[in-house]
N, C-alpha and C. Protein backbone atom coordinates (compact mmCIF):
# COMPACT_ATOMS: atom_id res chain seq x y z
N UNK A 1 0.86 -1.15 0.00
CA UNK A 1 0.00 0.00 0.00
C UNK A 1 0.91 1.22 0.00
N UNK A 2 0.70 2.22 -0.94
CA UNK A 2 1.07 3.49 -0.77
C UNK A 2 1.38 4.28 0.36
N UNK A 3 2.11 4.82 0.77
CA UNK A 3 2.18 5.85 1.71
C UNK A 3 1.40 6.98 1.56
N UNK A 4 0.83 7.46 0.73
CA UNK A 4 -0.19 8.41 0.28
C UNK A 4 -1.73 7.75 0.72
N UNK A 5 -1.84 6.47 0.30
CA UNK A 5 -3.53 5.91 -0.11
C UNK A 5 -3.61 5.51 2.15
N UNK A 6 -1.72 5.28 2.36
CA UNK A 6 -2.41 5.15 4.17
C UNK A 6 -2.52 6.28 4.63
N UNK A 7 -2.18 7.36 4.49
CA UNK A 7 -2.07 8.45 5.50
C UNK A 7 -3.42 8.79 5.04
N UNK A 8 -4.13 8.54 3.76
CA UNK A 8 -5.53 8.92 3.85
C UNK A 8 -6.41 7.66 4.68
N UNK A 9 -6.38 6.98 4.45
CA UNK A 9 -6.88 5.55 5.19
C UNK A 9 -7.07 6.47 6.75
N UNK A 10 -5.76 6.17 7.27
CA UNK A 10 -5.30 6.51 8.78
C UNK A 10 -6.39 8.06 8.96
N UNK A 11 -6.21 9.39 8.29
CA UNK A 11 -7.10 10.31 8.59
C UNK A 11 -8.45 10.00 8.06
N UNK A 12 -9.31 8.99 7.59
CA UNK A 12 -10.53 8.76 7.25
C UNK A 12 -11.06 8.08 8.63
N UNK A 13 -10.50 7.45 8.99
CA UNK A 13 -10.57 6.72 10.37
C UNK A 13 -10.89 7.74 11.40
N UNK A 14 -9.72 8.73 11.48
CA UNK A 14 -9.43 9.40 12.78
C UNK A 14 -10.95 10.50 13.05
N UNK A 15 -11.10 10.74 11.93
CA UNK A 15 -12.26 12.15 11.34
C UNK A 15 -13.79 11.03 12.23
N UNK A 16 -13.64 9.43 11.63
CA UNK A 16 -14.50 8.98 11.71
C UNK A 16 -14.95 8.70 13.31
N UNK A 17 -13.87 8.94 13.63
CA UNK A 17 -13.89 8.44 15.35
C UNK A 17 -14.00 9.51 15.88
N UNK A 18 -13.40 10.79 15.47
CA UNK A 18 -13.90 12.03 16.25
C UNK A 18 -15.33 12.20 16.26
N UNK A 19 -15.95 11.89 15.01
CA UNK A 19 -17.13 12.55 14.62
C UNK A 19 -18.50 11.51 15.42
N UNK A 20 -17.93 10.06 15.80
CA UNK A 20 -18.70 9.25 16.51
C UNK A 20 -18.31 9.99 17.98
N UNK A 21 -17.11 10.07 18.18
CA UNK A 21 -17.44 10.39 19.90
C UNK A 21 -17.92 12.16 19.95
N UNK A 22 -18.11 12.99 18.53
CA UNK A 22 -19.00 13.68 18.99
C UNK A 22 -20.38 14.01 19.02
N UNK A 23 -20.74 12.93 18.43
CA UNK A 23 -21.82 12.44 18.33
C UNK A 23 -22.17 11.78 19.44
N UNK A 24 -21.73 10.89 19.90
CA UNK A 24 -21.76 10.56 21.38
C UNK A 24 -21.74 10.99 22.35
N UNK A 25 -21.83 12.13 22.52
CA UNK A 25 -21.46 13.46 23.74
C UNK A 25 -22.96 13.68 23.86
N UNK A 26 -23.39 14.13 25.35
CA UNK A 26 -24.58 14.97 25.29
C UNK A 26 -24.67 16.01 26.38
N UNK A 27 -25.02 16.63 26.67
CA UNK A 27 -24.75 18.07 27.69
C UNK A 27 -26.12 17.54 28.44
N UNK A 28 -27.06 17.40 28.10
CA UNK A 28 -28.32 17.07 28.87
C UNK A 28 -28.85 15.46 28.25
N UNK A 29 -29.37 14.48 29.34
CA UNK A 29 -29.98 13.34 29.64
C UNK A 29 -30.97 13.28 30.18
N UNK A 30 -32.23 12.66 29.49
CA UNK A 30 -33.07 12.54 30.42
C UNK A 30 -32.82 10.96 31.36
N UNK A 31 -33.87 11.27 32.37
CA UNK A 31 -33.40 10.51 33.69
C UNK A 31 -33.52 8.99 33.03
N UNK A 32 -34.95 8.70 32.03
CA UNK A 32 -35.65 7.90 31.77
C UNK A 32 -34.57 7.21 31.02
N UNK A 33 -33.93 7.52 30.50
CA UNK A 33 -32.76 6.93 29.04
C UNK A 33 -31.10 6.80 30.45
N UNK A 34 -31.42 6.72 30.85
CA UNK A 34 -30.37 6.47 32.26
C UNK A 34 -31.12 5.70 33.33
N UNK A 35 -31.60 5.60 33.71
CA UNK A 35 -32.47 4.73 34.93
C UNK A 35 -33.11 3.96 34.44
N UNK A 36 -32.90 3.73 32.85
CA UNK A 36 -33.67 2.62 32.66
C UNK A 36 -35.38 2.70 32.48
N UNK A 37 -36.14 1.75 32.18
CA UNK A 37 -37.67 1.37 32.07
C UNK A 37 -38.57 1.79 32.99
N UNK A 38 -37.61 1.64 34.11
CA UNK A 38 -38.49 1.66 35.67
C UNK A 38 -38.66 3.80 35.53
N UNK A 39 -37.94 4.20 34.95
CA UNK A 39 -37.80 5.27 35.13
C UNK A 39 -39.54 6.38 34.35
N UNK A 40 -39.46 7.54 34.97
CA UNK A 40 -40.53 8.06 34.87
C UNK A 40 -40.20 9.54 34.33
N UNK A 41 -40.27 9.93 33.60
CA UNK A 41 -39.35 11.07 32.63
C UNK A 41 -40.10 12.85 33.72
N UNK A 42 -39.11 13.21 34.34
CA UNK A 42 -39.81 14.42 34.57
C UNK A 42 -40.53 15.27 34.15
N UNK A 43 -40.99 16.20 34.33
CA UNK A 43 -41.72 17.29 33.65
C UNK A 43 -40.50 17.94 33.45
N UNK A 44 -40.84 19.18 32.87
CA UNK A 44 -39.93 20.80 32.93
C UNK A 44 -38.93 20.32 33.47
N UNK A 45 -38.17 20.05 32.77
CA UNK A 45 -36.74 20.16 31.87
C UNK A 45 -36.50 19.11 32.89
N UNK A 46 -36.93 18.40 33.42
CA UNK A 46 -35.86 16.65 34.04
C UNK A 46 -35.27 16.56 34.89
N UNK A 47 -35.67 17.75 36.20
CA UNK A 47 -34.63 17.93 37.36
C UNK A 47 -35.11 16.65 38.13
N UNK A 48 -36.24 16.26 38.38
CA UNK A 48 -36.57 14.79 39.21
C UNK A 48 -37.26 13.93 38.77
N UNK A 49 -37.16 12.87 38.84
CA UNK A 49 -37.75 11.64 38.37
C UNK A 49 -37.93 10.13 39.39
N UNK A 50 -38.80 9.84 39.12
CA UNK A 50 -39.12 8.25 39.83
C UNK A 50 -38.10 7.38 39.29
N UNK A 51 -37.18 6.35 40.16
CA UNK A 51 -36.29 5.04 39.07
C UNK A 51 -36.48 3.92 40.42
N UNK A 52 -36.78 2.61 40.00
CA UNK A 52 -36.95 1.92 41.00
C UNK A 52 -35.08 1.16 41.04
N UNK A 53 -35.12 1.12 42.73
CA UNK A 53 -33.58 0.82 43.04
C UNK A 53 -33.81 -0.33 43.52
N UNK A 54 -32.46 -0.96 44.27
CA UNK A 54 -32.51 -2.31 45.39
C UNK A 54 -33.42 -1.67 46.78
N UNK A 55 -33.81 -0.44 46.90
CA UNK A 55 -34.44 -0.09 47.88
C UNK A 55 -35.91 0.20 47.06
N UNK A 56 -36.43 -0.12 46.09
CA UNK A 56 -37.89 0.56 45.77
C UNK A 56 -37.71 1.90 44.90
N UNK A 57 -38.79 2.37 44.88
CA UNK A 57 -38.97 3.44 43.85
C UNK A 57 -38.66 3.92 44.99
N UNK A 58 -37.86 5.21 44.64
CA UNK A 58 -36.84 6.18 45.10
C UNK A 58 -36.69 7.55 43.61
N UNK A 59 -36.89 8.95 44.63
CA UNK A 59 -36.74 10.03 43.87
C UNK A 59 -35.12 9.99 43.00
N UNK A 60 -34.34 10.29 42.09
CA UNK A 60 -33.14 10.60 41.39
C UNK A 60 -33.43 12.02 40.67
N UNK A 61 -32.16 12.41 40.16
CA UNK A 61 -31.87 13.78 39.55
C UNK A 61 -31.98 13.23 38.42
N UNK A 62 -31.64 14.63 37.67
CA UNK A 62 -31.49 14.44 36.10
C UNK A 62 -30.89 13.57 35.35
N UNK A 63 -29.39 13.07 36.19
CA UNK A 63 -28.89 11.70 35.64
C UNK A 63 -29.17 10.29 36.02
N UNK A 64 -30.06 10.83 36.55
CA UNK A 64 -30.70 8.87 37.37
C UNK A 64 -29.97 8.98 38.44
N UNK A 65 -29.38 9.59 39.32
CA UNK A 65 -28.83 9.10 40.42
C UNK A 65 -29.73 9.66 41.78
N UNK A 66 -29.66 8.69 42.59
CA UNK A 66 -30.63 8.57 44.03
C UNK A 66 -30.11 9.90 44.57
N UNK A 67 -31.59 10.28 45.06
CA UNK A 67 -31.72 11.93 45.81
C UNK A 67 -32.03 11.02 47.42
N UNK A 68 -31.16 11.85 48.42
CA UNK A 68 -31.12 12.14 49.63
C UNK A 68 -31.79 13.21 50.26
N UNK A 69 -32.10 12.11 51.50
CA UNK A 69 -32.04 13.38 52.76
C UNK A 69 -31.51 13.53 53.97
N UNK A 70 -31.32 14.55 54.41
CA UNK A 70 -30.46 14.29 56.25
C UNK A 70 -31.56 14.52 57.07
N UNK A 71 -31.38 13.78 57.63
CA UNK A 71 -32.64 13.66 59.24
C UNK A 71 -32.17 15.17 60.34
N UNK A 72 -30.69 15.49 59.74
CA UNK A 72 -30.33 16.72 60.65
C UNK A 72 -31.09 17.77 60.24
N UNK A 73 -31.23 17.76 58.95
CA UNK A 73 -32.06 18.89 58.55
C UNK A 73 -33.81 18.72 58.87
N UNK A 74 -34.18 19.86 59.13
CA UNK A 74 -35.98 20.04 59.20
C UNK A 74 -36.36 20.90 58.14
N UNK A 75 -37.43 20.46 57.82
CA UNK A 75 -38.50 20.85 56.40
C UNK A 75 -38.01 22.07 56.14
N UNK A 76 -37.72 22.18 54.96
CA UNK A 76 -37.37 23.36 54.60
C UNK A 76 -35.87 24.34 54.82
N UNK A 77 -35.16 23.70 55.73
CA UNK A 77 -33.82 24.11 56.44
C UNK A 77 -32.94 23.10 56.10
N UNK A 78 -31.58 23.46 54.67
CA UNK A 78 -31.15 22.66 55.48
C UNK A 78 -29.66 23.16 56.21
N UNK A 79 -29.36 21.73 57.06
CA UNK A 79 -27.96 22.25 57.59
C UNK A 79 -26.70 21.59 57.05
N UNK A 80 -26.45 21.31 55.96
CA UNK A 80 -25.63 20.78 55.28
C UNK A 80 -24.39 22.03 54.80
N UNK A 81 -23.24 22.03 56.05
CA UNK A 81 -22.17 22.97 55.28
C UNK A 81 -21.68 23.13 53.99
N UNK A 82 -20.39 23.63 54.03
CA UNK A 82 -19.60 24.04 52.55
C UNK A 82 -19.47 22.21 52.72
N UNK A 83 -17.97 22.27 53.81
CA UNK A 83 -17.79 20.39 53.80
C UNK A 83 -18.83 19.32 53.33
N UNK A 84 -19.80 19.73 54.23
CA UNK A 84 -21.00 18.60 54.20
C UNK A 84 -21.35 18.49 52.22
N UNK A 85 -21.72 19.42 51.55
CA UNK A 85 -22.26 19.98 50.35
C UNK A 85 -20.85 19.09 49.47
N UNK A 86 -19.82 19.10 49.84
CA UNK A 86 -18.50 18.56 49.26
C UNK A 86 -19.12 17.29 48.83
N UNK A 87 -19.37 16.67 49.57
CA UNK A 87 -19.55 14.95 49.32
C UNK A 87 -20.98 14.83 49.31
N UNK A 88 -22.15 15.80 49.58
CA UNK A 88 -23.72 15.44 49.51
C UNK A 88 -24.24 16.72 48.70
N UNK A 89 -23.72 17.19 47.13
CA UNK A 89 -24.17 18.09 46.66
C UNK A 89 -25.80 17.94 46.54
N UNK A 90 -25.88 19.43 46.34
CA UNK A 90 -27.14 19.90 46.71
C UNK A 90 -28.39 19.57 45.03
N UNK A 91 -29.45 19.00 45.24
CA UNK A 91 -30.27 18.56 43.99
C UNK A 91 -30.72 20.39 43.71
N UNK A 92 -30.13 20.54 42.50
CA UNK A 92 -30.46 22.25 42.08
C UNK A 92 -31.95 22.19 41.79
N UNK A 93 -32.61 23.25 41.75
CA UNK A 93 -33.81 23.92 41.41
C UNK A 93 -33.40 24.63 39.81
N UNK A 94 -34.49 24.39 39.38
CA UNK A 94 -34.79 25.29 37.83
C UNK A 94 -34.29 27.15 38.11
N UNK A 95 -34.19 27.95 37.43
CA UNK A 95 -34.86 29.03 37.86
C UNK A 95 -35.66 29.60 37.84
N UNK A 96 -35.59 30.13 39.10
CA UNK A 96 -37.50 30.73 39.71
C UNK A 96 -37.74 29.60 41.17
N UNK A 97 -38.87 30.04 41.66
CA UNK A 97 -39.23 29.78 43.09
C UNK A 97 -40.28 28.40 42.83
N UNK A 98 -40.87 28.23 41.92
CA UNK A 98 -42.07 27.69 41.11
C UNK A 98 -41.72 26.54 40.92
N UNK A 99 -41.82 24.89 41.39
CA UNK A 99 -41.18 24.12 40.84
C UNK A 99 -42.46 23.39 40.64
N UNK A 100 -42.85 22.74 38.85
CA UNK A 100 -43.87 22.11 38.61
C UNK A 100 -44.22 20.73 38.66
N UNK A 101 -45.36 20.47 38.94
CA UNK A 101 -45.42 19.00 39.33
C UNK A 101 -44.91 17.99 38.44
N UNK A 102 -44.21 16.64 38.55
CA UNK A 102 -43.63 15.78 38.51
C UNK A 102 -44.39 14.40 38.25
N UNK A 103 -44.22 13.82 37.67
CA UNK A 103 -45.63 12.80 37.36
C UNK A 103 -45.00 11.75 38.20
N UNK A 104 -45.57 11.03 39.31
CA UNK A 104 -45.42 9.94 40.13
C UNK A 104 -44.43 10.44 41.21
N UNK A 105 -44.60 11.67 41.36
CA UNK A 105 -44.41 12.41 42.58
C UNK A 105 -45.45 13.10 43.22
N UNK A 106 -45.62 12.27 44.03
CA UNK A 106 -46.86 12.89 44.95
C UNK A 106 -46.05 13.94 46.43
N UNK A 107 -45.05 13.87 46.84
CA UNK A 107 -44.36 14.93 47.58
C UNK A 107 -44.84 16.34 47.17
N UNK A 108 -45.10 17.04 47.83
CA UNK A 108 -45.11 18.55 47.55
C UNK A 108 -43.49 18.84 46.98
N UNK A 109 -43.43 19.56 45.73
CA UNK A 109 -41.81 19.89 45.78
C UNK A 109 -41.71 21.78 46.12
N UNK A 110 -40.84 22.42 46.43
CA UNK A 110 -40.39 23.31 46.52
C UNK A 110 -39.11 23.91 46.52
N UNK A 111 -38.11 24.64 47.05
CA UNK A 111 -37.53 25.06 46.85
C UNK A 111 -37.17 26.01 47.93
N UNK A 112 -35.51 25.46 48.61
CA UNK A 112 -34.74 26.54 49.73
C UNK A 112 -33.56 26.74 49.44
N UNK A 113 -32.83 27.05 50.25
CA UNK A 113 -31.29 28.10 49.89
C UNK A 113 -30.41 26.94 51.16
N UNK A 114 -29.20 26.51 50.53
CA UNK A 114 -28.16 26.04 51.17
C UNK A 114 -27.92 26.81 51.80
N UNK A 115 -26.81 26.33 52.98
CA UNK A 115 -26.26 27.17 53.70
C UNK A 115 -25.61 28.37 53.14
N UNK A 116 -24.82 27.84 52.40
CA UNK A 116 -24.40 29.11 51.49
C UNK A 116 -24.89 29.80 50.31
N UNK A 117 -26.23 29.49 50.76
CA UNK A 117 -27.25 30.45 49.82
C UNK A 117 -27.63 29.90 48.42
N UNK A 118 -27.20 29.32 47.74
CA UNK A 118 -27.49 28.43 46.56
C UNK A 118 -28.64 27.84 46.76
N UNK A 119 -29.61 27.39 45.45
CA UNK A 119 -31.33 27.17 45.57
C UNK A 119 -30.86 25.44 45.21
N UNK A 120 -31.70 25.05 46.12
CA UNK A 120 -32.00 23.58 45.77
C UNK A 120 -33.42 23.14 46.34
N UNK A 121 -33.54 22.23 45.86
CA UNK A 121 -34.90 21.17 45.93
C UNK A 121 -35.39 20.70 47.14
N UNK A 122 -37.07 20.84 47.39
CA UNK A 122 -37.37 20.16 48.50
C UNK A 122 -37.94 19.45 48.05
N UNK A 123 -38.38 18.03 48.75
CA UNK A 123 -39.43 17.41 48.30
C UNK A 123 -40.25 16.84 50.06
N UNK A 124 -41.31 16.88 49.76
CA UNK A 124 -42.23 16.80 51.42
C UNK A 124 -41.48 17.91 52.20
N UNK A 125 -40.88 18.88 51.98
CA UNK A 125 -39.77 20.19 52.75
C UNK A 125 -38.90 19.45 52.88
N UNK A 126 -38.25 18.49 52.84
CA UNK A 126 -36.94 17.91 53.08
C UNK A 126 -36.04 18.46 52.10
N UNK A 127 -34.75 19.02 52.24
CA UNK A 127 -33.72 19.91 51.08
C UNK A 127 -33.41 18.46 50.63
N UNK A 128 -33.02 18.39 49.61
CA UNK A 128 -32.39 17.24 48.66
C UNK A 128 -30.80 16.78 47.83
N UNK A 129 -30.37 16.08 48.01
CA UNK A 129 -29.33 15.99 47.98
C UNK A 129 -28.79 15.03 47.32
N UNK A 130 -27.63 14.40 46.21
CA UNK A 130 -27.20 13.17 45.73
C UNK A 130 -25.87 12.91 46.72
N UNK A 131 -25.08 11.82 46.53
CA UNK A 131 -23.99 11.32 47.20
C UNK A 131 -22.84 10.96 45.92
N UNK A 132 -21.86 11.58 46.00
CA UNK A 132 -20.63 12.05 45.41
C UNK A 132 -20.48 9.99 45.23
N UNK A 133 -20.05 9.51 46.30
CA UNK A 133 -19.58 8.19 45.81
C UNK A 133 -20.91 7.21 45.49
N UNK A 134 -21.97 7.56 44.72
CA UNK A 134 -23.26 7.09 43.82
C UNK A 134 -22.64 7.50 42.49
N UNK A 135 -22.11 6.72 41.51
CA UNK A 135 -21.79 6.94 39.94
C UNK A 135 -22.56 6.24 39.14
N UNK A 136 -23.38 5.83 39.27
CA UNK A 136 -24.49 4.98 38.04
C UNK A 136 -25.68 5.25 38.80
N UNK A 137 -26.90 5.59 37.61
CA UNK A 137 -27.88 4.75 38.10
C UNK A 137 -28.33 3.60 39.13
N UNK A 138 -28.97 3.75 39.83
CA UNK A 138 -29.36 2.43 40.41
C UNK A 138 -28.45 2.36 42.06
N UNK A 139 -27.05 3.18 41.66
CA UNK A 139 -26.35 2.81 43.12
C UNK A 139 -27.14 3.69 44.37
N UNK A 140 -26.70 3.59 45.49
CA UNK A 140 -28.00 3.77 46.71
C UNK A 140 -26.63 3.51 47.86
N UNK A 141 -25.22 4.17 47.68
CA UNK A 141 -24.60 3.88 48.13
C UNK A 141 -24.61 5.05 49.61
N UNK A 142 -25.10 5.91 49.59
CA UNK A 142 -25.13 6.71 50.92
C UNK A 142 -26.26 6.48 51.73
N UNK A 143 -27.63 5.17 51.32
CA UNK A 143 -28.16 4.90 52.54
C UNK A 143 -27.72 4.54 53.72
N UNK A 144 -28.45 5.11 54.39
CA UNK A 144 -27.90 4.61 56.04
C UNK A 144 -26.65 5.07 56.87
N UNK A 145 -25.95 5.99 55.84
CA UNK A 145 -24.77 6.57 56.38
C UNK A 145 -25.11 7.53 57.06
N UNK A 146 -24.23 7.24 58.47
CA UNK A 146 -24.23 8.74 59.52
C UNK A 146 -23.14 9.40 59.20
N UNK A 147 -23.44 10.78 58.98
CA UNK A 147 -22.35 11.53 59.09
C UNK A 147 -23.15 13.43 58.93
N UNK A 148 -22.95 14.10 59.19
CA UNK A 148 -22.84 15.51 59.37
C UNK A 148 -24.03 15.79 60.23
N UNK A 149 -23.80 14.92 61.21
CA UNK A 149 -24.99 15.29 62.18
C UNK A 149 -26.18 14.29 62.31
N UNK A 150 -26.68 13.70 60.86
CA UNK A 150 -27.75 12.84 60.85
C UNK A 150 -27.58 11.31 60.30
N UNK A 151 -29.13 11.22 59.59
CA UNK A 151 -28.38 9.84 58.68
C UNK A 151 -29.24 10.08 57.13
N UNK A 152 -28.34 9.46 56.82
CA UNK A 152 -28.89 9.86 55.06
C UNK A 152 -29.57 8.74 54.43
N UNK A 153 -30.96 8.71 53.94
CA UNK A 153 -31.80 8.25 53.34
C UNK A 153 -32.39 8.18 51.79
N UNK A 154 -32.42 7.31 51.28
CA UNK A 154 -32.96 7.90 49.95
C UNK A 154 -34.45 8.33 50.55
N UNK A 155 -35.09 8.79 49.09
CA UNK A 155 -36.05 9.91 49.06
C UNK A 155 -37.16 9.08 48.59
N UNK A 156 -38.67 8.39 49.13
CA UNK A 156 -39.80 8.12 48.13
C UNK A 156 -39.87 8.96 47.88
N UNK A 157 -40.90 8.65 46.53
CA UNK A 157 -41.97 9.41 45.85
C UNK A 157 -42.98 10.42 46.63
N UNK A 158 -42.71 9.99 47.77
CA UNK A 158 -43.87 10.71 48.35
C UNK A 158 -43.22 11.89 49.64
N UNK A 159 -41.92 11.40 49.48
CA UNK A 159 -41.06 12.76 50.24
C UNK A 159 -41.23 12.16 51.77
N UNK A 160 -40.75 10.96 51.59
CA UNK A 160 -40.45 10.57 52.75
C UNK A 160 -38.98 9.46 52.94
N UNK A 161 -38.49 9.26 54.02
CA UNK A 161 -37.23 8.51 54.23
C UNK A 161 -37.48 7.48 53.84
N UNK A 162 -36.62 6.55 53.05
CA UNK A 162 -36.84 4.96 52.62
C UNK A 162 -35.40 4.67 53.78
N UNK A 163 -36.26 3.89 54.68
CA UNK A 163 -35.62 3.12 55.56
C UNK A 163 -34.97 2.13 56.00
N UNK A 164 -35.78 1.31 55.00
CA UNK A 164 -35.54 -0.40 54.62
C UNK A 164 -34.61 -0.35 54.12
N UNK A 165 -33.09 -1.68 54.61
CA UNK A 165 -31.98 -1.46 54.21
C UNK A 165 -32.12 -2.10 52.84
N UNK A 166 -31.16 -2.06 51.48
CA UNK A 166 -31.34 -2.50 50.10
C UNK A 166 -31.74 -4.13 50.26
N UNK A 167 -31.95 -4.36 48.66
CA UNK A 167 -32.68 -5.47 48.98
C UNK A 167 -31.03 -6.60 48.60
N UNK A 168 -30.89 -7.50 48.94
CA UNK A 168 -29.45 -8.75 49.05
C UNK A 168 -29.62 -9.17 47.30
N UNK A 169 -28.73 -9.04 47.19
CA UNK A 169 -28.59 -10.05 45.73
C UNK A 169 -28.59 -11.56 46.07
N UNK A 170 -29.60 -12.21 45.06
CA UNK A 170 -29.91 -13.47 45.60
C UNK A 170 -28.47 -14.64 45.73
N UNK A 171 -28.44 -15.33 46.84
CA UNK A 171 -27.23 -16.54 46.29
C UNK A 171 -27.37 -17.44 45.42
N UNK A 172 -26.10 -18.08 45.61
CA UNK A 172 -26.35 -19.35 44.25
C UNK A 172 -26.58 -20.33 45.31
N UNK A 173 -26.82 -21.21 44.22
CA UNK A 173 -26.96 -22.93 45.44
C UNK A 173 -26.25 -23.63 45.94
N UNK A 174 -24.80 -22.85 45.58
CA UNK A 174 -23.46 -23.22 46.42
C UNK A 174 -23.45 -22.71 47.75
N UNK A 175 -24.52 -22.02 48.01
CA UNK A 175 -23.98 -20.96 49.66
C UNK A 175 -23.46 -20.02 49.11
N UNK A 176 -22.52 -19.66 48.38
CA UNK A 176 -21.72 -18.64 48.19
C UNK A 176 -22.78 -17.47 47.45
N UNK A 177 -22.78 -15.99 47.92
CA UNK A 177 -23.74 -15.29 47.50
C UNK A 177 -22.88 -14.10 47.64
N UNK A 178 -23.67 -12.70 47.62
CA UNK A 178 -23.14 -11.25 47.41
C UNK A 178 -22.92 -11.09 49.03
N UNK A 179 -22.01 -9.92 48.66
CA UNK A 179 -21.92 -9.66 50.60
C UNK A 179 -23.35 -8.27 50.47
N UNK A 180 -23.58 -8.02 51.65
CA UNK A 180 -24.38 -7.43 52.14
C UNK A 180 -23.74 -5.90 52.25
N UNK A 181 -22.38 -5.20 51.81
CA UNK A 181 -22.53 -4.14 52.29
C UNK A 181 -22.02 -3.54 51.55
């Protein structure tokens, strides 16, 4: 083969692979095309959505990932510092005060100010929150964790604490099965 007919070969390729991974890029996801079937596509513009987890249908953000709450905080307040906000960022609000109903969200939703003043999400008045070490869909990795005062819960549909610890991945018939934690 030519040295001419490869260096075109080689840049027909390269153009072709740029142009798939920019094609592959997206700036916005809805929840439903990330969480899967179980998922329930928000209203106005996709800030919350229903996705059923190992804990049940449970509220998620825009990328499918499980929304929190801290038991430290009360309706409408929360107390989640700069630190705290580090590792339990805050579920943002649209802009405006107005947040519209949500289909298979029966929670009242609304809208308060972090500690440091930034607008995020209530749902039943609970401020809302994801967990930094949750990276997919489906993970539910900050239930039950104590730390900044309370304990952190995913969120029903209905804006209340899901309590029940996840559900076990079944074993095999060897005994040998998933660990529990």
């Amino acid at each position: 083969m030519s040295r001419s007919v490869f260096t075109v070969r080689l840049l027909g390729a390269a153009a072709t692979l740029m142009l798939a991974a920019a094609c592959g890029t997206s700036t916005t996801t809805s929840a439903s095309s990330v969480a899967g079937p179980d998922a329930i596509k928000a209203a106005a513009g996709g800030v919350l959505s229903v996705a059923t987890t190992s804990l049940g249908p449970v509220l998620v953000d825009s990328k499918g990932l499980t929304v929190y709450l801290l038991t430290a905080d009360t309706p409408g307040h929360s107390t989640c510092s700069a630190q705290c906000l580090a590792f339990w960022p805050p579920v943002s609000s649209a802009a405006g005060s107005t947040v519209p109903a949500i289909q298979g969200v029966t929670a009242p939703l609304a809208v308060t100010k972090t500690t440091s003043g930034a607008t995020m999400l209530t749902a039943g008045g609970w401020p809302l929150y994801t967990f930094l070490q949750d990276k997919a869909p489906g993970d539910v990795n900050g239930q039950g964790k104590k730390s900044f005062g309370g304990t952190w819960y995913a969120v029903s549909p209905s804006g209340t604490a899901v309590t029940a610890p996840a559900k076990a991945a079944a074993t095999t018939s060897s005994g040998a099965g998933a660990y529990g934690y």
